[in-house]
Protein backbone atom coordinates (compact mmCIF):
# COMPACT_ATOMS: atom_id res chain seq x y z
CA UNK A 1 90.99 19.20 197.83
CA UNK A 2 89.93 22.72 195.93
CA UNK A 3 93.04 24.74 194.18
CA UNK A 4 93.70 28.34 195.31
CA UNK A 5 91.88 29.39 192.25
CA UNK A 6 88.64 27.25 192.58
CA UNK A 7 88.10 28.31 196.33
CA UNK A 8 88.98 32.45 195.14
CA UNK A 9 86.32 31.85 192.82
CA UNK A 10 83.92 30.12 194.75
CA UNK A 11 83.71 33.15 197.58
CA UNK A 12 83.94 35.65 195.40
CA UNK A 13 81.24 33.89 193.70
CA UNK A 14 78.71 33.90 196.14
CA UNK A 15 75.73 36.62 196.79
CA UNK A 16 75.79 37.63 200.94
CA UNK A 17 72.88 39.43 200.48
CA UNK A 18 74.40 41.85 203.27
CA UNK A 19 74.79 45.55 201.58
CA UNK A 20 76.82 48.74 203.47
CA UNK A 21 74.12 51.01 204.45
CA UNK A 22 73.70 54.22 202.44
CA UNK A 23 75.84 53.24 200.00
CA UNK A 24 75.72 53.11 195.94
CA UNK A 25 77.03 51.96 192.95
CA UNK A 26 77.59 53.82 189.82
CA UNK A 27 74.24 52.70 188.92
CA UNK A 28 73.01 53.97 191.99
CA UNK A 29 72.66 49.95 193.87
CA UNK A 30 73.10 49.53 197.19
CA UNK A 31 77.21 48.06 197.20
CA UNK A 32 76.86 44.41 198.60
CA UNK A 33 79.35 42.93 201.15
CA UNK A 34 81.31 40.54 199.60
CA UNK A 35 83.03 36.87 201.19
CA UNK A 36 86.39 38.71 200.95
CA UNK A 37 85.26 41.48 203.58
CA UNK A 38 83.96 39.18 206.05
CA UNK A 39 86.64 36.35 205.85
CA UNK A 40 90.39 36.18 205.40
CA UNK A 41 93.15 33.29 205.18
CA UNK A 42 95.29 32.80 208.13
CA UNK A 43 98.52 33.99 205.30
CA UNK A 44 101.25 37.09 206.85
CA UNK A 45 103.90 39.08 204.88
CA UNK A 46 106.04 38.57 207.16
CA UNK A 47 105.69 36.28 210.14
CA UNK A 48 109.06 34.98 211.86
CA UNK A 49 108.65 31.68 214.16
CA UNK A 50 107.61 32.32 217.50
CA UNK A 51 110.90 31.50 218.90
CA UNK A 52 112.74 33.97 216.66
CA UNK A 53 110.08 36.08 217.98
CA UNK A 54 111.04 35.55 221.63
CA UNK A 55 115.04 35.64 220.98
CA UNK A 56 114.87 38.80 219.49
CA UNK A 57 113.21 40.27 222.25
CA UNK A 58 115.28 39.10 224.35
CA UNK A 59 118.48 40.48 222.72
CA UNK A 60 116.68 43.84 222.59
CA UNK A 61 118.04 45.46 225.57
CA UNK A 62 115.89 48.71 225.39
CA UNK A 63 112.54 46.66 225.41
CA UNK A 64 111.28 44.34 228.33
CA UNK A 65 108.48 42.13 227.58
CA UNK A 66 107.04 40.28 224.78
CA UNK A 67 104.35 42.88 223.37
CA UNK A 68 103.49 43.98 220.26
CA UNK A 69 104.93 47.19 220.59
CA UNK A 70 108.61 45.40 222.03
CA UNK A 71 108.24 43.16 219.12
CA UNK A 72 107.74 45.85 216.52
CA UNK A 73 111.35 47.03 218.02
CA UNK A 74 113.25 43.78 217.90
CA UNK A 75 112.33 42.30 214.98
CA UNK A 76 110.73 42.70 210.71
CA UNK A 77 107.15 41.78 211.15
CA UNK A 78 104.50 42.52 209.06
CA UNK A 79 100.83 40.73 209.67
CA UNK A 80 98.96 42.64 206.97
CA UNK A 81 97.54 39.51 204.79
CA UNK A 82 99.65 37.93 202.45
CA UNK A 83 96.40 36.62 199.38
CA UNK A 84 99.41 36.19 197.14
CA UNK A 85 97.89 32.93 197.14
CA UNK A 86 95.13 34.28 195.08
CA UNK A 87 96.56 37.34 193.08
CA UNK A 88 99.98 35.25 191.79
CA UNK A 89 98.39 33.33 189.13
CA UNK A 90 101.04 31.33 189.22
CA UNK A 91 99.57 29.92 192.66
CA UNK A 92 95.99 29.44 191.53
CA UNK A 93 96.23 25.50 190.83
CA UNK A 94 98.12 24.62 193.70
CA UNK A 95 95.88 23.36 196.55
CA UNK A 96 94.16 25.18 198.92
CA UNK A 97 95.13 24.09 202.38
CA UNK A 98 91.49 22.92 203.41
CA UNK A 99 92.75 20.57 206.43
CA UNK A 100 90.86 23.08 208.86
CA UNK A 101 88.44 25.86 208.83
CA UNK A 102 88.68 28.75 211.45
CA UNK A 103 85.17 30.42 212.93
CA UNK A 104 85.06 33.29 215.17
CA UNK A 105 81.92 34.88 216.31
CA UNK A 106 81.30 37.76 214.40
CA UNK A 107 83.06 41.04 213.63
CA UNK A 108 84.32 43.16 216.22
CA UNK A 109 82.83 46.56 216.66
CA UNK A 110 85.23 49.59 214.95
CA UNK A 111 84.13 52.74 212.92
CA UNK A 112 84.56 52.26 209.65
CA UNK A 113 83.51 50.76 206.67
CA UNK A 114 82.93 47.10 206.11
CA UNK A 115 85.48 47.42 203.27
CA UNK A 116 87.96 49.19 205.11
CA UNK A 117 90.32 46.71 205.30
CA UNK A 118 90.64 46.10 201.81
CA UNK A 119 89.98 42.08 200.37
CA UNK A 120 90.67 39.70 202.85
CA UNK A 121 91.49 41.95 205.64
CA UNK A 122 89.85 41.04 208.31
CA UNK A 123 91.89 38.82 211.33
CA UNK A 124 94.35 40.92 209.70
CA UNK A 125 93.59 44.68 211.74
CA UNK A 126 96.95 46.58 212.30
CA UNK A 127 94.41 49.62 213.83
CA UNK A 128 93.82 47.38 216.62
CA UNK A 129 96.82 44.79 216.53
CA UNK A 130 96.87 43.44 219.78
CA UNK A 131 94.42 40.65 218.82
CA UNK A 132 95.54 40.21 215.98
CA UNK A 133 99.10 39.44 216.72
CA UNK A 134 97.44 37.12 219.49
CA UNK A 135 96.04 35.43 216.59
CA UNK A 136 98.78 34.98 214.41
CA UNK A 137 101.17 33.76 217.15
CA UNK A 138 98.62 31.01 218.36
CA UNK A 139 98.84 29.69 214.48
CA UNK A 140 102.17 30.39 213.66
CA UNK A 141 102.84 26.70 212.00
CA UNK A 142 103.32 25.35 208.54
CA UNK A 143 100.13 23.33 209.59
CA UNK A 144 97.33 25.93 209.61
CA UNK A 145 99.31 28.40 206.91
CA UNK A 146 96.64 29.45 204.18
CA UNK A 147 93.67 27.95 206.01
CA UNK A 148 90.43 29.71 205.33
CA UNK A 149 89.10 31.68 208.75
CA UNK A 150 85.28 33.25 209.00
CA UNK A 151 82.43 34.28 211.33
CA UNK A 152 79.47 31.88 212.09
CA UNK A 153 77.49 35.46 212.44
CA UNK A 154 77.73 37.38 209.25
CA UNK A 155 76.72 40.98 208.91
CA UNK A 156 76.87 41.14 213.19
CA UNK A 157 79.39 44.00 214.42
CA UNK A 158 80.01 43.95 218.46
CA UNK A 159 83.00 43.62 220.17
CA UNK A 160 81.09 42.22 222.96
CA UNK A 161 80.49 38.40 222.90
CA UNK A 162 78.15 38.79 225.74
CA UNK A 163 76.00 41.60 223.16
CA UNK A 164 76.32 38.88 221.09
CA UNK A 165 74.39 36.43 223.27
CA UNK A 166 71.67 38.49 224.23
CA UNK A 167 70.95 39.53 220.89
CA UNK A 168 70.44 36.00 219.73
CA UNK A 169 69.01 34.69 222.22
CA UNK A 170 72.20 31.98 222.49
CA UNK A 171 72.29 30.64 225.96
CA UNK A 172 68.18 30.31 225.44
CA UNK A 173 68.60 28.99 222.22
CA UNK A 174 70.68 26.12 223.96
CA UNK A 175 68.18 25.14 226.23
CA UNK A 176 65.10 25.46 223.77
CA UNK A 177 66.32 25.00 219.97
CA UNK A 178 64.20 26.50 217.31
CA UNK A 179 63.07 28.60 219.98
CA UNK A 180 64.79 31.94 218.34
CA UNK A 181 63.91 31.07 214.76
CA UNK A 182 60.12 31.73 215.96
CA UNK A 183 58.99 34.47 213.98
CA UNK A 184 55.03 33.91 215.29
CA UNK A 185 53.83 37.26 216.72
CA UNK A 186 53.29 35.80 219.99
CA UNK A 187 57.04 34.84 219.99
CA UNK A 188 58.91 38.18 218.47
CA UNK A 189 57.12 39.98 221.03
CA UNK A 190 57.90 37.57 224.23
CA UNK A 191 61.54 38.16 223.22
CA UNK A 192 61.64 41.38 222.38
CA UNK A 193 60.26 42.28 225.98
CA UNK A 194 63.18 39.73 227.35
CA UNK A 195 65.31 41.04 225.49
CA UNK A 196 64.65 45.58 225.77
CA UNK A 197 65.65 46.08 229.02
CA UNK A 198 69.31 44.85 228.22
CA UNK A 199 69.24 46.78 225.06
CA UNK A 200 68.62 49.73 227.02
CA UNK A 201 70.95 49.43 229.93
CA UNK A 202 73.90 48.49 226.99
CA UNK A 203 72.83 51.79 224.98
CA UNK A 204 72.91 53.73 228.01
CA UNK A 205 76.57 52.75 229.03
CA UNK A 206 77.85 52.79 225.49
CA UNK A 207 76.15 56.37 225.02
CA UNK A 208 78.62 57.08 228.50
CA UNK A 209 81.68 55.96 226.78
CA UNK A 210 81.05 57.53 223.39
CA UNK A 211 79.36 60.29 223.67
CA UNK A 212 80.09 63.23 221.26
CA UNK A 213 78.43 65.55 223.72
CA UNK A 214 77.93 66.05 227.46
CA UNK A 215 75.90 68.57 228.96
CA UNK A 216 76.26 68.97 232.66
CA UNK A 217 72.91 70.22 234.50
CA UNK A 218 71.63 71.01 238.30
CA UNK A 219 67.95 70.08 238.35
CA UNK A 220 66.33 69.92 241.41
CA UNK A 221 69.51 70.33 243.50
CA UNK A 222 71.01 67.31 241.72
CA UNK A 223 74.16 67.37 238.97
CA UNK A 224 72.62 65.57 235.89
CA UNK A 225 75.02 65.26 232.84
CA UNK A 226 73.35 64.27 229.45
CA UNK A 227 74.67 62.82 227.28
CA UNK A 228 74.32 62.93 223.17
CA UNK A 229 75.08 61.03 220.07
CA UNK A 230 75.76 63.01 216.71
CA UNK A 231 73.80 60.64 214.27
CA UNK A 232 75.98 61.99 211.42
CA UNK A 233 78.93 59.78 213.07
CA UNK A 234 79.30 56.16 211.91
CA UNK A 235 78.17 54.07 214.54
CA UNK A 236 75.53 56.48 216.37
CA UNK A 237 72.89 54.67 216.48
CA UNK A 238 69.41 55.79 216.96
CA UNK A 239 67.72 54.71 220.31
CA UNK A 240 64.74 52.40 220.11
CA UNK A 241 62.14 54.01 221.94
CA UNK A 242 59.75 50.71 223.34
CA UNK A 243 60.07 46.82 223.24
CA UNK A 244 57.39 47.38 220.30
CA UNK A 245 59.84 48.73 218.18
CA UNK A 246 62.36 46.36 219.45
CA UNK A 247 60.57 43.53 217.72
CA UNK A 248 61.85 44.59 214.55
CA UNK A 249 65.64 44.11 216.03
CA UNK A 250 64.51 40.64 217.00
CA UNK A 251 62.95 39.64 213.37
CA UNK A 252 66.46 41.00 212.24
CA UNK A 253 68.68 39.42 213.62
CA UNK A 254 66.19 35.84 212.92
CA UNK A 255 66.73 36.68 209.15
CA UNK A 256 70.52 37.39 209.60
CA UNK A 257 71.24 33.93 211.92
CA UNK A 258 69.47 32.02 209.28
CA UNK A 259 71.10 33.85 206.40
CA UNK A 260 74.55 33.24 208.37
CA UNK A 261 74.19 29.44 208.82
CA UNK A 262 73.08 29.64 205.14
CA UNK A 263 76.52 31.15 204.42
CA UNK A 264 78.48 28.93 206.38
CA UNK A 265 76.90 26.14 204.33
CA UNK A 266 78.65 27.60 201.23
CA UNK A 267 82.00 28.63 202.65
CA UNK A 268 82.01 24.51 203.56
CA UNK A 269 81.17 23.64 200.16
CA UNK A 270 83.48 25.89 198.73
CA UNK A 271 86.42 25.14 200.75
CA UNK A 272 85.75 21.31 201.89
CA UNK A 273 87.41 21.65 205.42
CA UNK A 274 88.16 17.96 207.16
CA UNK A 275 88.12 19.76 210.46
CA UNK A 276 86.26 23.07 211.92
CA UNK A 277 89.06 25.17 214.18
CA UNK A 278 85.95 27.38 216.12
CA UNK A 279 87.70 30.09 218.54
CA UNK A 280 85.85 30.86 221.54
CA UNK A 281 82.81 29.07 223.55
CA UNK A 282 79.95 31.71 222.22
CA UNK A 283 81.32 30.75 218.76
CA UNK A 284 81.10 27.07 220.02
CA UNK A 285 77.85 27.25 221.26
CA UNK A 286 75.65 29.46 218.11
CA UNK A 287 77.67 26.75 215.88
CA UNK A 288 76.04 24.04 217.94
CA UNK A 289 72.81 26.00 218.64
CA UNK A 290 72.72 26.01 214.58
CA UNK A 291 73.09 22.40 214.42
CA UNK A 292 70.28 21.65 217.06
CA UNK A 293 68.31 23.86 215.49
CA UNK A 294 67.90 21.89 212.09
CA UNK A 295 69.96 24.44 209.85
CA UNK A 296 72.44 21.77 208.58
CA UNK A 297 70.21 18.67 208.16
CA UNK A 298 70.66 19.17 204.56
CA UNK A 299 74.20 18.65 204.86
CA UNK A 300 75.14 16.32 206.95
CA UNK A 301 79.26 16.90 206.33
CA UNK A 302 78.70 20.39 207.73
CA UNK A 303 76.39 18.41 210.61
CA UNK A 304 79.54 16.21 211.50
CA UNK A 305 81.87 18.93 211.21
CA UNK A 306 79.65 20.55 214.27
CA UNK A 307 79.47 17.82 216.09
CA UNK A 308 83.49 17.24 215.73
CA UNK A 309 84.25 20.93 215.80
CA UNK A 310 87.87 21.53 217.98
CA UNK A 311 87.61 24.02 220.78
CA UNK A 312 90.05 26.89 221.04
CA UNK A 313 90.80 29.59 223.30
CA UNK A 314 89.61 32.93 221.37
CA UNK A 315 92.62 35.40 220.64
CA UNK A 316 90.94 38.63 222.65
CA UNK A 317 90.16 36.85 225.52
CA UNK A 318 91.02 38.40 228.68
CA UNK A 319 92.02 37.73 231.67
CA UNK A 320 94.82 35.09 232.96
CA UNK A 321 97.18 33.82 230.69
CA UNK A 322 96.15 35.96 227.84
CA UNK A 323 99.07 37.48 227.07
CA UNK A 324 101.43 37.73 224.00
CA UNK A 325 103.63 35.18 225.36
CA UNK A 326 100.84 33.18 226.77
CA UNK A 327 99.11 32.84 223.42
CA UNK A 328 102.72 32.04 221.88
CA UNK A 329 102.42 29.16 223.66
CA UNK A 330 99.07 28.45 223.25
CA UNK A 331 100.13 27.29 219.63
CA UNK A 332 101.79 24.24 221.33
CA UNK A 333 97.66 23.08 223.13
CA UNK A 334 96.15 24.84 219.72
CA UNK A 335 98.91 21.96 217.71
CA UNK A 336 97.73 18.87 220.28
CA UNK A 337 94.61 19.06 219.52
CA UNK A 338 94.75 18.91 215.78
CA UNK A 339 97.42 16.06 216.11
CA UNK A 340 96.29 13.02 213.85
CA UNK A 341 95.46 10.88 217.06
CA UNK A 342 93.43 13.69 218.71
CA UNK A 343 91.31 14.81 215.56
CA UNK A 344 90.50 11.13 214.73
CA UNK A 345 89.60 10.44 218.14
C-alpha cells in the first residue's frame, strides 16, 4: 500500500501529454494538463453523516425537502476538496487508502479552464453542485474516504454520455473490438461518414441552446432564425464543414482513447487499487471495450481489475430515484457491494 506522499508524487509525476489550447508558459510552452486537474480524492472539508444530514433538515422548519439548497440552510457543509492529505506533511507517510479506485467517464462539459478548479478539484464543482453533492452522499463512509477517483477518457469534455458514445465509437467498439483503433484510411473514413451526420444534428441543437446571436428572417414567406456562435467565446467551436474533414476528429479521438487507457495504466501503478469503483454503464463499457481491445495485456492486474470492476449507479443520472435522498441511500447498495463477501465473490 503507497503513502500519501508516494501516490502525490507519482501523479504529479507523470507527463499527460494533454496541453490547454492557446496557452503559454513563461517560456512561451504550451501549459500541459496535469493528473491533479483531471482527478481528485473522494476527501470534503466538511461532510456531516448522511443521517445528520437528513435530521437537520428535518428540524429546519422553513425548508421542505432534502436538496442541496435545503441542506445548505440546515446544516455546515462544505464539499470543496479537503488534499490536506497531501499538503500537511505531516500526512505524507501515512497510507494512501488504495482499497478502491473510482472511474467516471470523462469530464463534464462547462466553460472554463481545465485548471479552473484549482489541484484536485474536479468531483469537487460547487458551480454546478447538484452532482456533486450526489456524489459525496453516495460515498459518505469511512470506507471509501481518501480513495483516488478519475476518468477512463482523459482530455474528453461533454456532459453528454451519449456524445460520448458516438464519438468513440463505444457501443460498435463492443461488438467489433479493435475496430475503433483502425487508423487505415479505408477505416477513418468509413467512420467518419457513420459518424458526421450525428455530429451535425448535435452541433445544430447545441448552436440552438447556446447561441450568442439570433437573427430572425422571412425568406420566401417563411420565418427563418439563424443562429451564430462568437468564436472568441470558450467553447464555440468551429463547424466542420464535410465528413472529409471529420476524419481528423476520428484520428483524434483514436490517439486520445489510446493515450487515456495509457494513463489509466499509470494512475493503477501509482495508486495499486484492490478494487475498480467505475460509475455509470458507458464508463463500464469503454473500460471493458479497452480491455477487449488489447490495451491492458501488458498488465494483467489492471486486466483483472476490468474484468472484476464493481458497477455503480453514476451520480448525474436522471430520472427515477435520482434524487438527493435517493442517492443518500444509494450509499447503503454502493456499501453491499464492496462488502468483503461480495468483492471476493
Amino acid at each position: 500500500m503507497p503513502t500519501n506522499g508516494e501516490v502525490l508524487n507519482g501523479l504529479e509525476g507523470v507527463e499527460t501529454g494533454f496541453f490547454i489550447p492557446g496557452s503559454k508558459d513563461k517560456s512561451g510552452n504550451p501549459i500541459e494538463v496535469k493528473l491533479k486537474y483531471m482527478s481528485s480524492i473522494i476527501a470534503f472539508k466538511k461532510l456531516p453523516t448522511n443521517d445528520a444530514i437528513k435530521v437537520a433538515v428535518a428540524h429546519n422548519e422553513k425548508v421542505d425537502g432534502v436538496t442541496p439548497t435545503n441542506i445548505e440552510k440546515s446544516i455546515d457543509i462544505d464539499l470543496s476538496v479537503d488534499d490536506t492529505i497531501f499538503t500537511d506533511k505531516s500526512q505524507r507517510d501515512q497510507p494512501f487508502n488504495s482499497d478502491y479506485m473510482f472511474v467516471g467517464l470523462n469530464i463534464a462539459a462547462r466553460k472554463k479552464e481545465p485548471d479552473a478548479d484549482g489541484a484536485w478539484g474536479q468531483f469537487h464543482d460547487m458551480e454546478f453542485k447538484t452532482p456533486t453533492y450526489k456524489f459525496a452522499f453516495m460515498t459518505n463512509d469511512k470506507r471509501f474516504r481518501g480513495c483516488y477517483i478519475t476518468d477512463i477518457l482523459k482530455n474528453t469534455v461533454d456532459s453528454s454520455s451519449a456524445n460520448i458514445s458516438d464519438d468513440y465509437f463505444v457501443d460498435m467498439e463492443e461488438k467489433q473490438p479493435g475496430m475503433f483503433l483502425d487508423e487505415s484510411d479505408e477505416n477513418v473514413k468509413k467512420l467518419a461518414v457513420k459518424g458526421y451526420p450525428k455530429y451535425v444534428k448535435r452541433y445544430r441543437s447545441e448552436l440552438v441552446k447556446n447561441a450568442d446571436s439570433v437573427e430572425t428572417v422571412v425568406e420566401d414567406g417563411k420565418v427563418i432564425s439563424r443562429y451564430t456562435r462568437d468564436l472568441r467565446n470558450v467553447g464555440a467551436d468551429t463547424f466542420i464543414e464535410s465528413s472529409e474533414d471529420y476524419e481528423a476528429v476520428v484520428r483524434e479521438n483514436q490517439q486520445k482513447y489510446r493515450r487515456s487507457a495509457e494513463l489509466f495504466i499509470q494512475e493503477y501503478q501509482i495508486i495499486q487499487p484492490k478494487h475498480l469503483i467505475v460509475l455509470g454503464k458507458k464508463a463500464q463499457q469503454v473500460v471493458q471495450n479497452m480491455r477487449a481491445d488489447g490495451l491492458f495485456e501488458n498488465n494483467p492486474e489492471v486486466a483483472r481489475l476490468a474484468d472484476t470492476l464493481i458497477e455503480a449507479q453514476h451520480y448525474s443520472r436522471q430520472g427515477k430515484k435520482t434524487s438527493t435522498l435517493d442517492y443518500m441511500n444509494y450509499l447503503q447498495t454502493l456499501l453491499k457491494k464492496t462488502d468483503v463477501d461480495a468483492v471476493n465473490e
